[in-house]
PDB file of N, CA and C in Angstrom:
ATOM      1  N   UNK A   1      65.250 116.464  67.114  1.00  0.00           N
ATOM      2  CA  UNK A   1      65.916 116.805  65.879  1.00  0.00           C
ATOM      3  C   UNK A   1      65.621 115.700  64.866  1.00  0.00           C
ATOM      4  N   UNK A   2      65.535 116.097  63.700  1.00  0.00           N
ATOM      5  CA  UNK A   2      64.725 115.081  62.905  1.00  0.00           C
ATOM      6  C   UNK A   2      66.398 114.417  62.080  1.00  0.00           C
ATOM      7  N   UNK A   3      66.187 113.529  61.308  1.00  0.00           N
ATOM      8  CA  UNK A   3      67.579 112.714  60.699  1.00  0.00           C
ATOM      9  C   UNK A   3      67.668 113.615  60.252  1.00  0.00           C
ATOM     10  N   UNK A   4      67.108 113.972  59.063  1.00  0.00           N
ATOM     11  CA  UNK A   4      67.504 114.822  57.848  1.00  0.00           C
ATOM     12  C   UNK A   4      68.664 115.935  58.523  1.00  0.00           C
ATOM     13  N   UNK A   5      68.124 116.722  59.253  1.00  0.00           N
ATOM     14  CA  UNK A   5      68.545 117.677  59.847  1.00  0.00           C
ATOM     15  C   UNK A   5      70.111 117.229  60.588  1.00  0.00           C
ATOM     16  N   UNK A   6      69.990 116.423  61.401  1.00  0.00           N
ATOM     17  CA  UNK A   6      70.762 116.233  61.894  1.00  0.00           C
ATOM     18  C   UNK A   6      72.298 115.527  61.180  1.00  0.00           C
ATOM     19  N   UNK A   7      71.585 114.591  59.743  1.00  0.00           N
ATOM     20  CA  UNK A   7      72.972 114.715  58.772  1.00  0.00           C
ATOM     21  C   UNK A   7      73.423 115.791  58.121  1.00  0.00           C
ATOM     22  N   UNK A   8      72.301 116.761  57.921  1.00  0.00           N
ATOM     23  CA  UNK A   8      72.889 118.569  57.435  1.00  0.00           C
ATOM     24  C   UNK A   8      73.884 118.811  58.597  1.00  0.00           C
ATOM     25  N   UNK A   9      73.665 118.706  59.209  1.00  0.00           N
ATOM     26  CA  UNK A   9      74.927 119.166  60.304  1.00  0.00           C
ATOM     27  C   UNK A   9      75.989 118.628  60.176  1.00  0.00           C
ATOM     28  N   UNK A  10      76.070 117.049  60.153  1.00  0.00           N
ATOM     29  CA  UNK A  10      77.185 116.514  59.609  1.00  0.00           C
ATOM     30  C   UNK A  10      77.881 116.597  58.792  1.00  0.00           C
ATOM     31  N   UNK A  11      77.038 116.901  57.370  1.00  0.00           N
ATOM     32  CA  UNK A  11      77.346 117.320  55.646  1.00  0.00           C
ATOM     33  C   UNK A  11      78.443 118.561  56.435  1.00  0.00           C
ATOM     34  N   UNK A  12      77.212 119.445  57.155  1.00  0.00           N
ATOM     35  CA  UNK A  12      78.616 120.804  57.319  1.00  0.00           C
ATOM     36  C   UNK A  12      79.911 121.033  57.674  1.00  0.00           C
ATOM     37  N   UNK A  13      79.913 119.826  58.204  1.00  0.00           N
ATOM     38  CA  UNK A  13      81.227 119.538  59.110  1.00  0.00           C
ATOM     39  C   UNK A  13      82.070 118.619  58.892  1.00  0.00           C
ATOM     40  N   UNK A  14      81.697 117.700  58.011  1.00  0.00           N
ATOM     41  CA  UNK A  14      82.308 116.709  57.340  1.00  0.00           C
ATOM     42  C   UNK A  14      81.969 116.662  56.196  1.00  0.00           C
ATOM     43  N   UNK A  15      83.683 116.948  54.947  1.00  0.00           N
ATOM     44  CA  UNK A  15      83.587 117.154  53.485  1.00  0.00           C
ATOM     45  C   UNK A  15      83.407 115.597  53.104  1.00  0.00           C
ATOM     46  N   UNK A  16      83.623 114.355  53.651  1.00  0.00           N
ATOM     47  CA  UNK A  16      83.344 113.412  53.251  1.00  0.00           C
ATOM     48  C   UNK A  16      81.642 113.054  53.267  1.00  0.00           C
ATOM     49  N   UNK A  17      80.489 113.509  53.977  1.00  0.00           N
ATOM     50  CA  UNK A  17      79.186 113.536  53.236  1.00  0.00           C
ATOM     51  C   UNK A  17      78.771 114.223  52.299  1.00  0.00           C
ATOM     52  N   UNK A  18      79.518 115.285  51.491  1.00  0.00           N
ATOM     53  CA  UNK A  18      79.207 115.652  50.547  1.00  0.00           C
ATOM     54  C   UNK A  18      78.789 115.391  49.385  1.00  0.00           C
ATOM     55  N   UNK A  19      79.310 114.217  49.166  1.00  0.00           N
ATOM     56  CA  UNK A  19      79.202 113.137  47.804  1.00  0.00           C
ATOM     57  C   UNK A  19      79.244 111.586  48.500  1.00  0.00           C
ATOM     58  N   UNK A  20      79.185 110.537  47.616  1.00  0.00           N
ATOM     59  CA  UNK A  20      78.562 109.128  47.775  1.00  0.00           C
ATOM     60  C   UNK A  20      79.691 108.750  48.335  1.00  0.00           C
ATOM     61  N   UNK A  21      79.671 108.040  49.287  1.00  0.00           N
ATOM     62  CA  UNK A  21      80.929 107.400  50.381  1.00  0.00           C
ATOM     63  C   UNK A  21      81.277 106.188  49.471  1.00  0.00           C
ATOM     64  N   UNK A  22      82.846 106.291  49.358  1.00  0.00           N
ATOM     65  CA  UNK A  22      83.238 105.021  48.351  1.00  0.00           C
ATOM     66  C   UNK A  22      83.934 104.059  49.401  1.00  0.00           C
ATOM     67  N   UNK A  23      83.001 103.369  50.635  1.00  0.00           N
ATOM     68  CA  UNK A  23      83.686 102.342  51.481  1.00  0.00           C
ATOM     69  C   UNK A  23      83.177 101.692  51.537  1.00  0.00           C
ATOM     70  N   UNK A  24      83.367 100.390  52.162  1.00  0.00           N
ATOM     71  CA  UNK A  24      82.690  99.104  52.166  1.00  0.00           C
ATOM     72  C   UNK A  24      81.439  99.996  52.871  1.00  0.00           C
ATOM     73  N   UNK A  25      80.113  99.016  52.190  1.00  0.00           N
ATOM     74  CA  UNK A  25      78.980  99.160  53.047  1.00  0.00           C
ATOM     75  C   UNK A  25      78.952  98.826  54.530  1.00  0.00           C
ATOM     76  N   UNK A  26      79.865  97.694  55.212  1.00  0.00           N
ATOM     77  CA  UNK A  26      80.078  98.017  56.430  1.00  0.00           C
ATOM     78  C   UNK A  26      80.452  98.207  57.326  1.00  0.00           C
ATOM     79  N   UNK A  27      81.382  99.563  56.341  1.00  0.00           N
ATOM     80  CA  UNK A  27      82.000 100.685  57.246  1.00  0.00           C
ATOM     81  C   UNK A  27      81.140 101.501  57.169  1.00  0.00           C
ATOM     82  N   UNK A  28      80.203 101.971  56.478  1.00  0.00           N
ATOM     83  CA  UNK A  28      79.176 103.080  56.835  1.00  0.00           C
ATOM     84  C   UNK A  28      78.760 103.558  58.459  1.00  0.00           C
ATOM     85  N   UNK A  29      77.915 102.678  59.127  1.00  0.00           N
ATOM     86  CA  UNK A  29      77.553 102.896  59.708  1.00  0.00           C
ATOM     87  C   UNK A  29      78.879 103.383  61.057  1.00  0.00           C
ATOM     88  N   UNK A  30      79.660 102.688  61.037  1.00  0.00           N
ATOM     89  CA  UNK A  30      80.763 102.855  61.846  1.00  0.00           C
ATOM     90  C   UNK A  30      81.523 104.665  61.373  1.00  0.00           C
ATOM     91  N   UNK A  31      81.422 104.888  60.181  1.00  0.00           N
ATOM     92  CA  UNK A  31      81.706 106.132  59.950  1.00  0.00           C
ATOM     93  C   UNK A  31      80.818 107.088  60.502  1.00  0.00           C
ATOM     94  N   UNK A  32      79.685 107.443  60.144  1.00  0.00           N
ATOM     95  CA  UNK A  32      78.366 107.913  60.441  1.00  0.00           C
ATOM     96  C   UNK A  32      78.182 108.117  62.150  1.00  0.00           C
ATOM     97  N   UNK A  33      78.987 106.771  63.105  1.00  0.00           N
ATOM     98  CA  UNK A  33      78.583 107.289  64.243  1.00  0.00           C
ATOM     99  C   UNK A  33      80.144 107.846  64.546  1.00  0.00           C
ATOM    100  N   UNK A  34      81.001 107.454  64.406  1.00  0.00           N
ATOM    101  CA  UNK A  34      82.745 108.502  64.570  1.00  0.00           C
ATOM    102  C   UNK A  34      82.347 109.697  64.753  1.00  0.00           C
ATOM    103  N   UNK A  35      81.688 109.865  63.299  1.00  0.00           N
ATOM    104  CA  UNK A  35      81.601 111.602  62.667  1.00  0.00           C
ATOM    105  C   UNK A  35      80.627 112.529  64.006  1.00  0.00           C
ATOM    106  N   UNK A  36      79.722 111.532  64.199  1.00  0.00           N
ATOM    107  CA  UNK A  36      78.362 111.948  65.484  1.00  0.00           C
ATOM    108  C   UNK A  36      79.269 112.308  66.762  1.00  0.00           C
ATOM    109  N   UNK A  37      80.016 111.012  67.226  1.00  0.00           N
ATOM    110  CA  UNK A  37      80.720 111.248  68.317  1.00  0.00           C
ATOM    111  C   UNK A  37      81.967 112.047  68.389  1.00  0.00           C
ATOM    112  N   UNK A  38      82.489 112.566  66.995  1.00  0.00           N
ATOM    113  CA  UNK A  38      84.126 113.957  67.006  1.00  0.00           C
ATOM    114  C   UNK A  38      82.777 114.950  66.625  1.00  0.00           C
ATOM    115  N   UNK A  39      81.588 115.010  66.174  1.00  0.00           N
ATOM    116  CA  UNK A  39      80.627 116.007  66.455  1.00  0.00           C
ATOM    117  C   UNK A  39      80.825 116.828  67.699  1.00  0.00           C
ATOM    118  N   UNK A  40      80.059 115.388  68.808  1.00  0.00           N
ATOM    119  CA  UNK A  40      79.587 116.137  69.688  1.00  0.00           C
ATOM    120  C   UNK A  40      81.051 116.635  70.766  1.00  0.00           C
ATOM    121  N   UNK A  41      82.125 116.029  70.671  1.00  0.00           N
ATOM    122  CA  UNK A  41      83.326 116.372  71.175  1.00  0.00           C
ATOM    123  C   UNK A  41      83.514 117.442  70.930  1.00  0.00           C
ATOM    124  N   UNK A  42      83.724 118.021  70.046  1.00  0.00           N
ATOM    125  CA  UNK A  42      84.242 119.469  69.227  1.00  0.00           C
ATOM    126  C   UNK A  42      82.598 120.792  69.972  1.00  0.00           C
ATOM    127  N   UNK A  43      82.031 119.893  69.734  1.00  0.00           N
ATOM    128  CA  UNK A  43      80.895 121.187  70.521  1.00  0.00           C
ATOM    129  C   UNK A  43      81.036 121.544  71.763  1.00  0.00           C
ATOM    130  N   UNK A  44      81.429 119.838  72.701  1.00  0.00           N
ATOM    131  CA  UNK A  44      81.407 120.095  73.741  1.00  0.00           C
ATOM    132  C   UNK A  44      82.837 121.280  73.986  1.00  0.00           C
ATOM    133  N   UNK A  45      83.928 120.728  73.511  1.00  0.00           N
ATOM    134  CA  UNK A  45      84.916 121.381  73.988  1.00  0.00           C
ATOM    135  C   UNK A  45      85.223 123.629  73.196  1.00  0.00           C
ATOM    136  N   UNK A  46      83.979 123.175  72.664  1.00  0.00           N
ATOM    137  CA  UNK A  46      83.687 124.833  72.131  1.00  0.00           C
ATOM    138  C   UNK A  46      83.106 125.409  73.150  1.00  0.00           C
ATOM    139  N   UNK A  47      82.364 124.239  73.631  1.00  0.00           N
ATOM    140  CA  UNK A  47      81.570 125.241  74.796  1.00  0.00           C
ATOM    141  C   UNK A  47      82.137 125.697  75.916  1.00  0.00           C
ATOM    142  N   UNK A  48      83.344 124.986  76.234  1.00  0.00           N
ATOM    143  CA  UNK A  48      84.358 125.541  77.609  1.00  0.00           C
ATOM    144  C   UNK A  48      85.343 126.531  76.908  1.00  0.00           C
ATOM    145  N   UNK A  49      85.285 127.870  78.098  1.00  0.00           N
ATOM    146  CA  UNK A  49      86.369 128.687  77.545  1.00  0.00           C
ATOM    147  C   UNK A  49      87.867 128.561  77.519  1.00  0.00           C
ATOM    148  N   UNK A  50      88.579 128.847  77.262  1.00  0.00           N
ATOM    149  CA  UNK A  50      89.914 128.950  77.324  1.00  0.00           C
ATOM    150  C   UNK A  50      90.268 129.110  78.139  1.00  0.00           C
ATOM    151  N   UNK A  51      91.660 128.671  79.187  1.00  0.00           N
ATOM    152  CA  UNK A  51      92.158 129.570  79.949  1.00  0.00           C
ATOM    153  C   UNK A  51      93.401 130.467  79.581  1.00  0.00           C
ATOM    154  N   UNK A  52      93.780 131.610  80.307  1.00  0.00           N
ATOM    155  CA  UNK A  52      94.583 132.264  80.173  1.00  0.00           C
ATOM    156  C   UNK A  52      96.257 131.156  80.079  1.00  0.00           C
ATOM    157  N   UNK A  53      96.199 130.438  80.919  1.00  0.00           N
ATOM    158  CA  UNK A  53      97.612 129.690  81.155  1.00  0.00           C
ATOM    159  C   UNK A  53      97.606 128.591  79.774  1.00  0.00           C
ATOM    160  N   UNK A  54      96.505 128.356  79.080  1.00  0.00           N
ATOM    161  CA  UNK A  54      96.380 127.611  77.808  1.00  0.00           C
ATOM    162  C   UNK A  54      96.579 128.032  76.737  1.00  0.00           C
ATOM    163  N   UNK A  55      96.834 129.300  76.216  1.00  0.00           N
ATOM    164  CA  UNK A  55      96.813 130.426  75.266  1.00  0.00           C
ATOM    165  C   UNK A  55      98.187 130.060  74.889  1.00  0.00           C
ATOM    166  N   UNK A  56      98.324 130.030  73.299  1.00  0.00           N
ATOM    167  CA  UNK A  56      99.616 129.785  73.398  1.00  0.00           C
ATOM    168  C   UNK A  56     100.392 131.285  73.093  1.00  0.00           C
ATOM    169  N   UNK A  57     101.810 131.371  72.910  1.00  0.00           N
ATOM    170  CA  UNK A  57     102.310 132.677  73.127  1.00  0.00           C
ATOM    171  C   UNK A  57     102.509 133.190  71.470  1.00  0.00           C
ATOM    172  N   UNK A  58     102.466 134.409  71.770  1.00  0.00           N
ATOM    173  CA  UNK A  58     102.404 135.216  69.444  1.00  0.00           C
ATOM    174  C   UNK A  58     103.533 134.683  69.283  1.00  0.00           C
ATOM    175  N   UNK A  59     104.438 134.499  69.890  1.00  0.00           N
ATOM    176  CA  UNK A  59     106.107 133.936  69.113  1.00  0.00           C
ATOM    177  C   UNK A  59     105.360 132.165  68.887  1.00  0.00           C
ATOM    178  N   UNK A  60     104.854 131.730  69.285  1.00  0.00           N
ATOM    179  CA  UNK A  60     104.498 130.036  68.432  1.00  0.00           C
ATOM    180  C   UNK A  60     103.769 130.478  67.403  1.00  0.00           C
ATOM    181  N   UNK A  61     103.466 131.448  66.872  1.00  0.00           N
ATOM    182  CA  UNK A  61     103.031 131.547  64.949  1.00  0.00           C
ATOM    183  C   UNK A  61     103.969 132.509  64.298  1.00  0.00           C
ATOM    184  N   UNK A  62     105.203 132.434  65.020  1.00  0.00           N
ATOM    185  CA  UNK A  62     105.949 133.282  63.921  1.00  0.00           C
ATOM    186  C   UNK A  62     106.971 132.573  62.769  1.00  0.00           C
ATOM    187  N   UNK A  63     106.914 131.552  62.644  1.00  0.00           N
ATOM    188  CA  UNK A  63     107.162 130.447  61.867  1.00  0.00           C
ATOM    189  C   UNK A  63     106.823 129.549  61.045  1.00  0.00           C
ATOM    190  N   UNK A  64     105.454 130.327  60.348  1.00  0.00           N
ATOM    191  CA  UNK A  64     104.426 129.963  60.217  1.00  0.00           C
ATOM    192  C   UNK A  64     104.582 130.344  58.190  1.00  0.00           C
ATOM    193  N   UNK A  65     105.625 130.579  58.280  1.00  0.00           N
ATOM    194  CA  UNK A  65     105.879 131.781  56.544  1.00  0.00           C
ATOM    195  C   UNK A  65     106.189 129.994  55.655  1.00  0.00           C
ATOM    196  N   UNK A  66     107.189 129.502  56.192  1.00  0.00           N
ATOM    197  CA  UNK A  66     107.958 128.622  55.428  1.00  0.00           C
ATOM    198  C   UNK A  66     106.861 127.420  55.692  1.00  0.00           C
ATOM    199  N   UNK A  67     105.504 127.100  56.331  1.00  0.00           N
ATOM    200  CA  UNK A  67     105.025 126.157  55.796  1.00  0.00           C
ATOM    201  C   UNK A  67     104.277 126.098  54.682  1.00  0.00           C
ATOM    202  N   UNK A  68     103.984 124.944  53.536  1.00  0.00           N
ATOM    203  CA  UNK A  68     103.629 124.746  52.378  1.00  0.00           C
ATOM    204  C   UNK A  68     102.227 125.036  52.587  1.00  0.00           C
ATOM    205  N   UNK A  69     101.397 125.942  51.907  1.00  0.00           N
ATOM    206  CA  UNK A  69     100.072 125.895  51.873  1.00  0.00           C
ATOM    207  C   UNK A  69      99.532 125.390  51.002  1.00  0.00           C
ATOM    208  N   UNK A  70      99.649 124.726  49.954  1.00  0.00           N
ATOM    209  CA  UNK A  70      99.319 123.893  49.021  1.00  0.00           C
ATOM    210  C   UNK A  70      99.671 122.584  48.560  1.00  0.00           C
ATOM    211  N   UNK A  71      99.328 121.545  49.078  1.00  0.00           N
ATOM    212  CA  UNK A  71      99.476 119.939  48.809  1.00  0.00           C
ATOM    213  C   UNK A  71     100.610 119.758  47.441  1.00  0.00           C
ATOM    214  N   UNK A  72     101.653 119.043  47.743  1.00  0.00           N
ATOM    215  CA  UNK A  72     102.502 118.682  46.468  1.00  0.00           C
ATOM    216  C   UNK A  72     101.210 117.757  45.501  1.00  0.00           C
ATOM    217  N   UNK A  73     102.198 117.487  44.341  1.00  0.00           N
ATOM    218  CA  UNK A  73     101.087 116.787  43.331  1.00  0.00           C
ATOM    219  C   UNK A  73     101.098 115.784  43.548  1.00  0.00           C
ATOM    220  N   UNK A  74     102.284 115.216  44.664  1.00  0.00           N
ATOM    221  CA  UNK A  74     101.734 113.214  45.108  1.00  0.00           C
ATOM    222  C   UNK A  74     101.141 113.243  46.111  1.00  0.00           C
ATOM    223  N   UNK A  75     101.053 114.237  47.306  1.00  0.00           N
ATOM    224  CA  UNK A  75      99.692 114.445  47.967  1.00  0.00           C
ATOM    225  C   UNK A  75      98.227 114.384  47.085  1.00  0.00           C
ATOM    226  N   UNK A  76      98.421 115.457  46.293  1.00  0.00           N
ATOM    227  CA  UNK A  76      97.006 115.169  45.938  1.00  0.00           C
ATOM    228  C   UNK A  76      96.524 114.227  45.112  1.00  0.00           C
ATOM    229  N   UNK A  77      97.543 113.480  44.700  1.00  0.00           N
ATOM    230  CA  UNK A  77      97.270 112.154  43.846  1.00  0.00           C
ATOM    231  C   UNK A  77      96.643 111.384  44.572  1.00  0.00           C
ATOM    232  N   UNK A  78      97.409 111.257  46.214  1.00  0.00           N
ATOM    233  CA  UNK A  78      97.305 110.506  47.492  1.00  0.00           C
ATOM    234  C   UNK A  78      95.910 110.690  47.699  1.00  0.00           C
ATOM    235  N   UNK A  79      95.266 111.560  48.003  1.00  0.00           N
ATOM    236  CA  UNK A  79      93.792 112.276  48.633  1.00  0.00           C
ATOM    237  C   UNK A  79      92.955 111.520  47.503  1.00  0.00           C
ATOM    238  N   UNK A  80      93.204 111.879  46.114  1.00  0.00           N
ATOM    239  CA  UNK A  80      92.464 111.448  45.214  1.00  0.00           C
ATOM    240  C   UNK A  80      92.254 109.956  45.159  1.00  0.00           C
ATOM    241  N   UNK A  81      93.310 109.060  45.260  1.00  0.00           N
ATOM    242  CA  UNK A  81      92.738 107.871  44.973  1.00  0.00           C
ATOM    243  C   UNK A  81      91.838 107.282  46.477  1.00  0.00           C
ATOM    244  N   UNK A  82      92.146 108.218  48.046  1.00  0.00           N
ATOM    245  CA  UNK A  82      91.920 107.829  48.923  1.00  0.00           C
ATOM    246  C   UNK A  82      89.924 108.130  48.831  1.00  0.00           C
TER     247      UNK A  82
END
């Protein structure tokens, strides 16, 4: 797999390569391999199926009305300066 390619994958999966990383230069590299290694975690654990006894039950999303789907405005103040 060539780099290029292999940070497109990352870009896809992480909204923080989308635009210019505003962290110390050396945290880069320490970011860059995180992102590689909750990569390959998340694939791996896509690739095992579910079990039946792991499933959670339809009554754990019926409570699901009264959470906020949209960030208050000091959240997103928060995100923004982060």
């Amino acid at each position: 797999m060539t780099l290029s390619r292999a940070f497109g994958i990352l870009v896809a999966r992480w909204r923080v390569f989308r635009k210019s990383l505003e962290v110390q230069p050396e945290l880069v590299d320490k970011l860059v391999l995180a992102s590689c290694c909750l990569n390959n975690l998340l694939r791996s654990d896509a690739a095992q199926p579910v079990m039946e006894s792991e499933r959670l039950p339809v009554q754990a999303f019926d409570n699901l009305d009264g959470i906020r789907r949209h960030p208050t405005k000091y959240a997103s103040k928060v995100r923004e300066k982060i």
